[in-house]
Each structure stands twice: as C-alpha cells, then as structure tokens.
N, C-alpha and C. Protein backbone atom coordinates (compact mmCIF):
# COMPACT_ATOMS: atom_id res chain seq x y z
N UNK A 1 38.00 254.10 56.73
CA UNK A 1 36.58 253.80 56.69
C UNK A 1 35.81 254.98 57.30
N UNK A 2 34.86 255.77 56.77
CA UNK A 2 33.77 256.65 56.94
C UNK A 2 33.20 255.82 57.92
N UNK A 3 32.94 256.51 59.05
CA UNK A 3 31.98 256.35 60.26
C UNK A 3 31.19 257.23 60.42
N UNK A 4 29.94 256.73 60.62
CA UNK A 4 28.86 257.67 60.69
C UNK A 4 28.45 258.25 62.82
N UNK A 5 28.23 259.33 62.65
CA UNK A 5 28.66 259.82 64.02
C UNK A 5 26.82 260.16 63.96
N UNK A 6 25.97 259.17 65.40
CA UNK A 6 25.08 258.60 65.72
C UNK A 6 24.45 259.13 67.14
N UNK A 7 23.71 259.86 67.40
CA UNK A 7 22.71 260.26 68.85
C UNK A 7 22.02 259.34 68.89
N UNK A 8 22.01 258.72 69.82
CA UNK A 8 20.83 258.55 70.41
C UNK A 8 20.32 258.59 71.77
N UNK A 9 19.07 259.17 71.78
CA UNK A 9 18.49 259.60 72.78
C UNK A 9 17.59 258.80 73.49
N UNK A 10 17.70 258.49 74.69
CA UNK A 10 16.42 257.58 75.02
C UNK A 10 16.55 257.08 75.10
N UNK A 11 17.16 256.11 76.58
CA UNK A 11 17.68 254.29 76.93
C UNK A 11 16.33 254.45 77.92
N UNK A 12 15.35 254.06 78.10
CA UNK A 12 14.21 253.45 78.13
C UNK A 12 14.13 252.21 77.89
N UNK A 13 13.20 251.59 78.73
CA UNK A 13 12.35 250.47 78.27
C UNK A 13 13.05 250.07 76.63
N UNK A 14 12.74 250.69 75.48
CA UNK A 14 13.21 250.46 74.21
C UNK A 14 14.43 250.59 73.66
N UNK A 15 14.41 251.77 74.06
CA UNK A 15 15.68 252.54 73.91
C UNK A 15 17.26 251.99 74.48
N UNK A 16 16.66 251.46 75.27
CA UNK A 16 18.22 251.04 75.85
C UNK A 16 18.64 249.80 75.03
N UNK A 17 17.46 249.12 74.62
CA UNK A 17 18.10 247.84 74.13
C UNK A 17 18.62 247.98 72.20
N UNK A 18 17.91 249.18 71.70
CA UNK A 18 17.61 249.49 70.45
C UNK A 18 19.56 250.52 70.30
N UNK A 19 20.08 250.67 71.17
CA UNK A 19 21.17 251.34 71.32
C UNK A 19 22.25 250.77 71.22
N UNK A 20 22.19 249.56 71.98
CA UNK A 20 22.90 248.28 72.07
C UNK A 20 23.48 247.96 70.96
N UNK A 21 22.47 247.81 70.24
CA UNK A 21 22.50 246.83 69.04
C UNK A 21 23.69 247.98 67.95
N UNK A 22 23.43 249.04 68.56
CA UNK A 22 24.16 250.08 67.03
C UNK A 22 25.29 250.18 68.25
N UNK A 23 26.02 250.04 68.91
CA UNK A 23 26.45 249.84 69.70
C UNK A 23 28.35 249.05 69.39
N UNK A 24 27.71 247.80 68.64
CA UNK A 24 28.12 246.75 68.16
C UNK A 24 28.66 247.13 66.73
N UNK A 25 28.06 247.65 66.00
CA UNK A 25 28.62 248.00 64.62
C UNK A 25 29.80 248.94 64.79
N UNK A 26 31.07 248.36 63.95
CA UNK A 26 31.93 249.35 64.12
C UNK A 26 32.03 250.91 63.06
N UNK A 27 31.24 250.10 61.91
CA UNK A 27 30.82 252.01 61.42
C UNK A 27 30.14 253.44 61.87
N UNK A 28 29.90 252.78 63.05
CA UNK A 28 28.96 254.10 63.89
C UNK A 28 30.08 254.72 64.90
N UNK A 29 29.89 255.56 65.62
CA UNK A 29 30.72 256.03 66.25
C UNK A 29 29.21 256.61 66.61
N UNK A 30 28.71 256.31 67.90
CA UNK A 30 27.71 255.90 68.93
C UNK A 30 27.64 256.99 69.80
N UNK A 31 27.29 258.02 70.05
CA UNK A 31 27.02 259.02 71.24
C UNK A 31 25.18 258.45 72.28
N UNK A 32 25.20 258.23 73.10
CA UNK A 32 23.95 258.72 73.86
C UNK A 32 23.80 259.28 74.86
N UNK A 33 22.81 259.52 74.87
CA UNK A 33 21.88 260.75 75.70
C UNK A 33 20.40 260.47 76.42
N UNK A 34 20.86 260.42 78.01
CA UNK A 34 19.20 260.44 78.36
C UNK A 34 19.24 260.82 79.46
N UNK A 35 18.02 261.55 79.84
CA UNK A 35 17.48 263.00 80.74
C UNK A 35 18.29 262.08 82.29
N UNK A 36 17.76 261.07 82.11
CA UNK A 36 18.20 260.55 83.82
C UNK A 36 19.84 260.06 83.81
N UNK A 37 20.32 260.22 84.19
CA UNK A 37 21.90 260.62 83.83
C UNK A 37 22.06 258.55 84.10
N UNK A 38 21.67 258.03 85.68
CA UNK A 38 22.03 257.11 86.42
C UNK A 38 21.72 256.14 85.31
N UNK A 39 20.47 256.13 84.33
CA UNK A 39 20.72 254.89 83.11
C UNK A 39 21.42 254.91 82.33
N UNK A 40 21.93 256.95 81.77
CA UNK A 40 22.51 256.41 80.85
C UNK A 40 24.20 255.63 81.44
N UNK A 41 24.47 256.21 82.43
CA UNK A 41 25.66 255.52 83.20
C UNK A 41 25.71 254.05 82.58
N UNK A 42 24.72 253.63 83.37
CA UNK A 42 24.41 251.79 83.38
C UNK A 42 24.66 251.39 82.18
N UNK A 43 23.76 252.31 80.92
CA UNK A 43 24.25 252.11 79.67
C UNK A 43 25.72 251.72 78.98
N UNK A 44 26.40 252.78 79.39
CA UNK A 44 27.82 253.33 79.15
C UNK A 44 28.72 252.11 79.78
N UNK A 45 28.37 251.55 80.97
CA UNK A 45 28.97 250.88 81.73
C UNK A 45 28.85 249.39 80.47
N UNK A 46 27.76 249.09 80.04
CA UNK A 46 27.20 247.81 79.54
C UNK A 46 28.05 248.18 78.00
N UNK A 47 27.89 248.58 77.39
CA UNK A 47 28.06 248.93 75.92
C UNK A 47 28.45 250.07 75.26
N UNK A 48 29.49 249.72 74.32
CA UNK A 48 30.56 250.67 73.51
C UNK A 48 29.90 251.73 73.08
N UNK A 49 30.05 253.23 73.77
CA UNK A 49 29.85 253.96 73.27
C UNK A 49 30.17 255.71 73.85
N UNK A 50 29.90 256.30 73.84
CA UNK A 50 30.19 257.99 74.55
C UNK A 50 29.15 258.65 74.67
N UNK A 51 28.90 258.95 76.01
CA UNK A 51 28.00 259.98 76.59
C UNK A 51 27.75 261.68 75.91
N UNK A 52 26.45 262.06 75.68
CA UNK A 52 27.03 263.34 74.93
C UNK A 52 26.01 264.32 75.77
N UNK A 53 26.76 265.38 75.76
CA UNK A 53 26.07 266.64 76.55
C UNK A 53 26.11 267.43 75.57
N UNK A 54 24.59 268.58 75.42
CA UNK A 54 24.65 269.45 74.28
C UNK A 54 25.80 270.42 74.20
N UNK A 55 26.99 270.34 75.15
CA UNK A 55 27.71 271.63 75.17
C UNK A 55 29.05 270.93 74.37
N UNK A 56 28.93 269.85 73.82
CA UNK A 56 29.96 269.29 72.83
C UNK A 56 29.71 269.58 71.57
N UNK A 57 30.80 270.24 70.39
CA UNK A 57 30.50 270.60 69.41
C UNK A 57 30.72 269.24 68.24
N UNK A 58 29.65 268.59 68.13
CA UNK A 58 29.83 267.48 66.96
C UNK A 58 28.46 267.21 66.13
N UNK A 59 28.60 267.38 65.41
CA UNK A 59 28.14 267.62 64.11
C UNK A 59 27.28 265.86 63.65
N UNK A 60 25.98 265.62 63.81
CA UNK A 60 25.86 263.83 63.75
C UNK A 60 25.04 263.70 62.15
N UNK A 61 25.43 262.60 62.11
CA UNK A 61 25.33 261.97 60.47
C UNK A 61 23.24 261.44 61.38
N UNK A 62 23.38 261.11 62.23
CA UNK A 62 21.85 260.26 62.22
C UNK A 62 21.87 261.02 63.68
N UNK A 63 20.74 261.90 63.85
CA UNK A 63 19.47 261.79 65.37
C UNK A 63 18.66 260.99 65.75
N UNK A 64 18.93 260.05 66.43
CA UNK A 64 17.72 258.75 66.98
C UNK A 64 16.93 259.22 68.10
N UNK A 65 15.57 259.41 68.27
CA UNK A 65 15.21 259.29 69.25
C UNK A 65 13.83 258.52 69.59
N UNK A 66 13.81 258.15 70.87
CA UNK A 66 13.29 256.90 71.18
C UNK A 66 12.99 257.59 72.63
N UNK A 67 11.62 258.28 72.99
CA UNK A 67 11.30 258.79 73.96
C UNK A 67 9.30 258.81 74.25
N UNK A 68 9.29 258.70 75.58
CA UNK A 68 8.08 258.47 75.96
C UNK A 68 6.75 259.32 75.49
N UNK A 69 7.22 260.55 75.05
CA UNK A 69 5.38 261.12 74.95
C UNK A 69 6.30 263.01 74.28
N UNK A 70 5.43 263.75 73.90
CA UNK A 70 5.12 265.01 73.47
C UNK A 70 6.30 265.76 74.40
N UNK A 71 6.21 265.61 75.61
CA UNK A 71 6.71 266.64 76.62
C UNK A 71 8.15 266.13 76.53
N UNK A 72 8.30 265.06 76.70
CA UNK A 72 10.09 264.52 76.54
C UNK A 72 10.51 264.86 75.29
N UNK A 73 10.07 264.73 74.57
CA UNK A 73 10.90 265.17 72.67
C UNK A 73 10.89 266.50 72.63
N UNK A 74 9.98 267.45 73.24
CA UNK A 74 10.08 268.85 73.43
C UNK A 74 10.80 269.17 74.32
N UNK A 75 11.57 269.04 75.07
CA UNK A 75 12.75 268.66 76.26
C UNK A 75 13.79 268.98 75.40
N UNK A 76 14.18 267.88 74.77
CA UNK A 76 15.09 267.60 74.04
C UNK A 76 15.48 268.27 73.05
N UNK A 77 14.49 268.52 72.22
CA UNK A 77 14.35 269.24 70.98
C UNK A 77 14.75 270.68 70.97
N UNK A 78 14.42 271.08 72.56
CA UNK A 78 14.99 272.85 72.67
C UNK A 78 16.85 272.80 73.05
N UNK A 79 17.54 271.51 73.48
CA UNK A 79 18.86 271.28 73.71
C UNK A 79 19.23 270.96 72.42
N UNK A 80 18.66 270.02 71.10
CA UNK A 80 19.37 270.49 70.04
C UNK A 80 18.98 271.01 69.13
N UNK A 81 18.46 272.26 69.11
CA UNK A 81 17.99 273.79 68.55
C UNK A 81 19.44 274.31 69.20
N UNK A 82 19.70 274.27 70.34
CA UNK A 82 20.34 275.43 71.09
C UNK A 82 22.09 274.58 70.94
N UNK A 83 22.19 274.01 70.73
CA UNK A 83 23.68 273.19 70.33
C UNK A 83 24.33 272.99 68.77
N UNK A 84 23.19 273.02 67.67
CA UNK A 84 23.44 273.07 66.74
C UNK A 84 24.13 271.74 65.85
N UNK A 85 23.61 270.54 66.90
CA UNK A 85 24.36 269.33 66.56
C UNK A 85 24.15 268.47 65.60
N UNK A 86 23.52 268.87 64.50
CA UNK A 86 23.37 268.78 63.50
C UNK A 86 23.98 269.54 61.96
N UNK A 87 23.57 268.94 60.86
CA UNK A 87 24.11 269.67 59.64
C UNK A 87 23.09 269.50 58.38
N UNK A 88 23.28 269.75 57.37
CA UNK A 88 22.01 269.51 56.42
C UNK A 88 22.29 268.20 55.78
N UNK A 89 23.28 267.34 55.88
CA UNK A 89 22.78 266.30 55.97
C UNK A 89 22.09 265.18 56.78
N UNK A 90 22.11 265.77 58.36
CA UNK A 90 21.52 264.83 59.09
C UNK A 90 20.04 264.62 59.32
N UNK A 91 20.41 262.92 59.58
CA UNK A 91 18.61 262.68 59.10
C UNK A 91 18.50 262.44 60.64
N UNK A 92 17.19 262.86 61.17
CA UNK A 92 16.79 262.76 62.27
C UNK A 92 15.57 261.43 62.31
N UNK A 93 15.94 260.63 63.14
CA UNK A 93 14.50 259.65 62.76
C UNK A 93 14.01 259.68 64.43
N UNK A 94 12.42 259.42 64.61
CA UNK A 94 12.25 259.68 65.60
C UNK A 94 11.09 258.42 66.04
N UNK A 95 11.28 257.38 67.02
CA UNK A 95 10.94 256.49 67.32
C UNK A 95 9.90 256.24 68.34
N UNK A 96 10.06 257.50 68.85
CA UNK A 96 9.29 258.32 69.92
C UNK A 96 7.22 257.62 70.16
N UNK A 97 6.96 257.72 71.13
CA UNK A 97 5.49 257.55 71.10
C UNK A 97 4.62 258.96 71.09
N UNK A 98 4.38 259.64 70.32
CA UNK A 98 4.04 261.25 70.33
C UNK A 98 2.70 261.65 69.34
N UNK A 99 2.44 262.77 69.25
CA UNK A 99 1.21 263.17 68.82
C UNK A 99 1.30 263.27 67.07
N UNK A 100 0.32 263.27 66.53
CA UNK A 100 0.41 263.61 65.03
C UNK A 100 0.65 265.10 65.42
N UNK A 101 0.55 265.58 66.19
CA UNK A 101 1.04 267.46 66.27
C UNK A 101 2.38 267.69 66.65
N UNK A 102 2.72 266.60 67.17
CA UNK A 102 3.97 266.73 67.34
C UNK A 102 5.18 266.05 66.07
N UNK A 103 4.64 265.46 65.55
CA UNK A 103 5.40 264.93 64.27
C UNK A 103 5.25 266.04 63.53
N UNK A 104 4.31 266.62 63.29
CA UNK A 104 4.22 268.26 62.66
C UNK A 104 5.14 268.97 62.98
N UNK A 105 5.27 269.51 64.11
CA UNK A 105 6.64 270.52 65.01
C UNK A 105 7.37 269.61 64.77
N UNK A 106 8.22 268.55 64.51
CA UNK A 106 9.36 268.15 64.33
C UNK A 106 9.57 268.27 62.67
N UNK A 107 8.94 267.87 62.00
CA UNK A 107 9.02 267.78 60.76
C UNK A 107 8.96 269.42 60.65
N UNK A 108 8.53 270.59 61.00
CA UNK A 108 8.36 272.27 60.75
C UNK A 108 10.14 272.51 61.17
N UNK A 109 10.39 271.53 62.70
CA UNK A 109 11.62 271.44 62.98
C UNK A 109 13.03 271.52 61.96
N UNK A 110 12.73 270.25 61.57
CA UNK A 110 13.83 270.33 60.46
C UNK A 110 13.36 270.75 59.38
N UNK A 111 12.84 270.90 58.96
CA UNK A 111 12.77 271.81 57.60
C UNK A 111 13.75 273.49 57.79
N UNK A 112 12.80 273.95 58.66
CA UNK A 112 13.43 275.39 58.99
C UNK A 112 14.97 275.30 59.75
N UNK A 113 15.93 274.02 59.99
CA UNK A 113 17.10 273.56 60.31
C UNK A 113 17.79 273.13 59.33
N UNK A 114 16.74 272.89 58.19
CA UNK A 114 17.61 272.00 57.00
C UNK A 114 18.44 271.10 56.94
N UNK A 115 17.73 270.18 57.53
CA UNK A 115 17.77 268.69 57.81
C UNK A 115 16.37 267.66 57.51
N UNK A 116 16.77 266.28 57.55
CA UNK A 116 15.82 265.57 56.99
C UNK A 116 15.31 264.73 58.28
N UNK A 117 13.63 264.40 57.87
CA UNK A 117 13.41 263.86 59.22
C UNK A 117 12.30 262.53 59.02
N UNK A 118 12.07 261.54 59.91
CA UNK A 118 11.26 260.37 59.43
C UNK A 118 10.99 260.26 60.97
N UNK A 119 9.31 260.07 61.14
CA UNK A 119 8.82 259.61 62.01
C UNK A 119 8.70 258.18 61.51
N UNK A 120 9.24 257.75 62.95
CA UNK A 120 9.46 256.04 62.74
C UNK A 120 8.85 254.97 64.13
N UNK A 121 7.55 255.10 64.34
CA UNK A 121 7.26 254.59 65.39
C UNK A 121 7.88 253.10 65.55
N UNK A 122 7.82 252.41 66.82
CA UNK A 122 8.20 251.26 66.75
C UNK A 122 7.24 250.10 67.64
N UNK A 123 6.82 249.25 67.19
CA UNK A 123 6.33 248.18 68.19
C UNK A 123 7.12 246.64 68.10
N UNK A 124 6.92 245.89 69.24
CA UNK A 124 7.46 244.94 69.24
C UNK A 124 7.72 244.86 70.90
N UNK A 125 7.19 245.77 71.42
CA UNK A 125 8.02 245.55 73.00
C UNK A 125 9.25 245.31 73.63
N UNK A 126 9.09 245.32 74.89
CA UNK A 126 10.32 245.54 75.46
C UNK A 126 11.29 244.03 74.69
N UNK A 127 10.57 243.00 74.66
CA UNK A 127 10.49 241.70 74.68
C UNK A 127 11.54 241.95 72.87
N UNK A 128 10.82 242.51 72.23
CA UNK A 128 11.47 242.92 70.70
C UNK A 128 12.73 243.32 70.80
N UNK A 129 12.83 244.49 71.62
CA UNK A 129 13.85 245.27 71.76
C UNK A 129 14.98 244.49 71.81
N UNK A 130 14.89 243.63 72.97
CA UNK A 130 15.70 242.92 73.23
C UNK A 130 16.25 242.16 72.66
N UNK A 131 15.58 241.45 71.53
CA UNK A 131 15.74 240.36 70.57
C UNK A 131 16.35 241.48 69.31
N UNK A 132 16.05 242.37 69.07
CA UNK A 132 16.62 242.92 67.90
C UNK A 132 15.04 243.08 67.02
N UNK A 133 14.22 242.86 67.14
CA UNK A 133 13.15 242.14 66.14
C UNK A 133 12.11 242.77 66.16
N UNK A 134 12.00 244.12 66.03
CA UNK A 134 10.79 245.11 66.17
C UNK A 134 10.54 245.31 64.90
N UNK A 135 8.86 245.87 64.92
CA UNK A 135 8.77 246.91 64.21
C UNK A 135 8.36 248.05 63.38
N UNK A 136 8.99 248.73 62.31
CA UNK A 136 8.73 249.99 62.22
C UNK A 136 8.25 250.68 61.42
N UNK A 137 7.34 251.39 61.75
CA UNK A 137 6.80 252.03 60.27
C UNK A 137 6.34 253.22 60.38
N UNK A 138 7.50 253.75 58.74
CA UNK A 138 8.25 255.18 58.94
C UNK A 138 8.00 255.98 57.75
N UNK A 139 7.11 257.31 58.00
CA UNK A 139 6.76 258.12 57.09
C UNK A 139 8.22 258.97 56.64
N UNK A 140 7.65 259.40 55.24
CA UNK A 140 9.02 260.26 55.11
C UNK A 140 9.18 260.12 53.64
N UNK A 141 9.97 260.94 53.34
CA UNK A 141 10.94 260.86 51.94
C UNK A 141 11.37 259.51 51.85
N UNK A 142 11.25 258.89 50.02
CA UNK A 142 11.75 257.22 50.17
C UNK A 142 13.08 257.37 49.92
N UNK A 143 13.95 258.49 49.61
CA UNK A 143 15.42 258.08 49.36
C UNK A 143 15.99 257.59 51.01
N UNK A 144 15.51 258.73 51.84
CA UNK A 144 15.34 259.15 53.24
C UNK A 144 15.56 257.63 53.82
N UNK A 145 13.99 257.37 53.63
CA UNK A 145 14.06 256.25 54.34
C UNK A 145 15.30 255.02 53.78
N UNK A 146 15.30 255.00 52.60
CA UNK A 146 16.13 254.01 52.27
C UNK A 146 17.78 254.41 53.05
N UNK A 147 18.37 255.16 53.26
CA UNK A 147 19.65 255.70 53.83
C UNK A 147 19.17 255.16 55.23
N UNK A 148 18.19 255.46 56.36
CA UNK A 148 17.94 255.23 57.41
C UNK A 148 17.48 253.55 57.85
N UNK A 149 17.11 253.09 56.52
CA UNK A 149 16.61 251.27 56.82
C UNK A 149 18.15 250.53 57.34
N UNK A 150 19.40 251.37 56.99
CA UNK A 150 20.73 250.48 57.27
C UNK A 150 20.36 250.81 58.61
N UNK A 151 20.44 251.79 59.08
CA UNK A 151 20.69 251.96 60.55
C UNK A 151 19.61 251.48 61.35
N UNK A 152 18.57 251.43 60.86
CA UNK A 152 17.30 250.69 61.86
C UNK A 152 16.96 249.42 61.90
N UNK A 153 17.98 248.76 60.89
CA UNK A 153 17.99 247.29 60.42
C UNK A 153 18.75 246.57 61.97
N UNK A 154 19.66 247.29 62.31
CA UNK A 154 19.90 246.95 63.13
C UNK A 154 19.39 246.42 64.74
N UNK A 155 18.40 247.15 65.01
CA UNK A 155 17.48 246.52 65.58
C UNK A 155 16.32 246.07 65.72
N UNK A 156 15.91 246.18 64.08
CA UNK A 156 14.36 245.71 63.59
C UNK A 156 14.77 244.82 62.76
N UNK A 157 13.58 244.43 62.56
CA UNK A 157 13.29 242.77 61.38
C UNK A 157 12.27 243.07 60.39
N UNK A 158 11.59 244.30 60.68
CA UNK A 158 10.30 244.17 60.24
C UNK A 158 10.43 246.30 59.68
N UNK A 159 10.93 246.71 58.56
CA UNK A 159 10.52 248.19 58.71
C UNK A 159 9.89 248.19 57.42
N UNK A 160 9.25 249.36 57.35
CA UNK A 160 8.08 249.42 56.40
C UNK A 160 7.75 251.04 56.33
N UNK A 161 8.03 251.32 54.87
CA UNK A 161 7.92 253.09 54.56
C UNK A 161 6.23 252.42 54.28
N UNK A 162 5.74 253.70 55.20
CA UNK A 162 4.19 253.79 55.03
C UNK A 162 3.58 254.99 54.07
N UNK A 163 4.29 256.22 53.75
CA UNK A 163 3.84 257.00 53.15
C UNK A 163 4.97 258.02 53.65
N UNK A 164 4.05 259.58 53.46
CA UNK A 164 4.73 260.89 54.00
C UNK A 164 5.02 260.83 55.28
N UNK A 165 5.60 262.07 55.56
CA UNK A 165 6.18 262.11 56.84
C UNK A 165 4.66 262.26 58.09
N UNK A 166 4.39 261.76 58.57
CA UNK A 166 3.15 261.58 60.19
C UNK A 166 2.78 259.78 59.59
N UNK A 167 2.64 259.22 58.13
CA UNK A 167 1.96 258.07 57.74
C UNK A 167 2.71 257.13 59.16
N UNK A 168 3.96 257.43 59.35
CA UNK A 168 4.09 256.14 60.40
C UNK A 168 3.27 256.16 61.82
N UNK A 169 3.25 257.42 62.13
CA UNK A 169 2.12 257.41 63.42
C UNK A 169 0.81 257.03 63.26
C-alpha cells in the first residue's frame, strides 16, 4: 500500500487537534513540526506519528500548515526553501491565518519550487478542531483541490473550493 508521507506544521490551538485526526489514518505516514519543541513533544507523546527537523532528507507527498499570522509561515517557509523537502508533486496546503500578501509569496513560493499550492483557511474553532468538524475554504487549482479534499476530509465536514489561489482568504 502507497503511503503518502505528510508535514505538518503547527500543533496550536488548531493545529494540534487537526493533526490528530491524520494521525489515525494508516495511509499517511505523519511527520510534525512546531517552533516550540515542548508541544510538539506532548503531541508525539499523545498520537502516532514522527517528529521532523529540516536536516532530515524526505521528500513529502502533502505540506500542511496551520500557523498563527505572516511572521510564523515566513519562519518556516525559509527552513523548507533551505531543506528541499519537497518535490514537484507536492501539494502544499496552507491553513494558516495570514495576509492576502502573503498567500501571494507562498503561491510566487511554489511556483518558482515547482510545486502546487492551496490556501485553505479554516474556521470552526478550537471547539471544531476538536470534533473533526471545521471549515474550509480553499482557493486553488480544482484538480488540486480535489487530491487535497481526501486529506482535509479528515478533519473537516464542511470544505469548499472558492475560486483561485488567495479566493479562500
């Protein structure tokens, strides 16, 4: 069985519970990542999965990220520029709360990486998260999105292609 090899970034408030859930599926093969080491621990401790540092060479089928504002996704974004943990098929979806200028630089991002990318905001609260039952609505390419609705199904109830890539912000 093909397993799809999965980042995600960002156990937050959202993030932690939105991780969980892909967590559980045995077709993923689950890496996360987040700046404060001591959650993602807690994480790791709670639910199936592997810690990843940019200095590991693996190559991911999906980039999730699920981070607070402009300055954290630009954090991040210069560790995988500089790791290369990606390939031209990986779709990056980004869940993030961030600027329409910054969905720009990510989307300029992968293009010039040659990779595919979907801003995918999310609401539903912490309260959602938890339940599985958010949700999302995600600009982008529709093949795009359709490949990425398996994986976000998982912790939404509710996703919805709104248009091009920024329409979900």
């Amino acid at each position: 069985m093909l397993k799809y090899k999965i980042l995600f970034i960002g156990l937050g408030t959202m993030g932690f519970h939105m991780a969980s859930y892909l967590s559980k599926i045995k077709k993923y093969e689950l890496y996360v990542y987040n700046r404060t080491k001591i959650t993602e621990k807690k994480w790791l401790r709670k639910y199936s999965g592997k810690n990843y540092n940019f200095n590991k060479n693996i190559k991911f089928d999906f980039i999730i990220s699920c981070l607070r504002d402009d300055k954290a996704i630009n954090s991040v974004i210069t560790h995988i520029d500089n790791s290369k943990c990606f390939k031209n098929s990986t779709l990056f979806i980004d869940h993030s709360t961030i600027s329409l200028d910054q969905v720009d630089k990510l989307f300029k991002f992968s293009k010039k990486n040659n990779f595919q990318f979907l801003d995918a905001p999310i609401t539903g609260g912490e309260e959602g998260a938890k339940k599985g039952k958010l949700s999302v609505m995600v600009g982008g390419i529709p093949s795009k999105f359709k490949k990425a609705k398996t994986i976000i199904s998982a912790y939404s109830n509710n996703i919805v292609l709104m248009g091009k890539v920024g329409s979900g912000q």
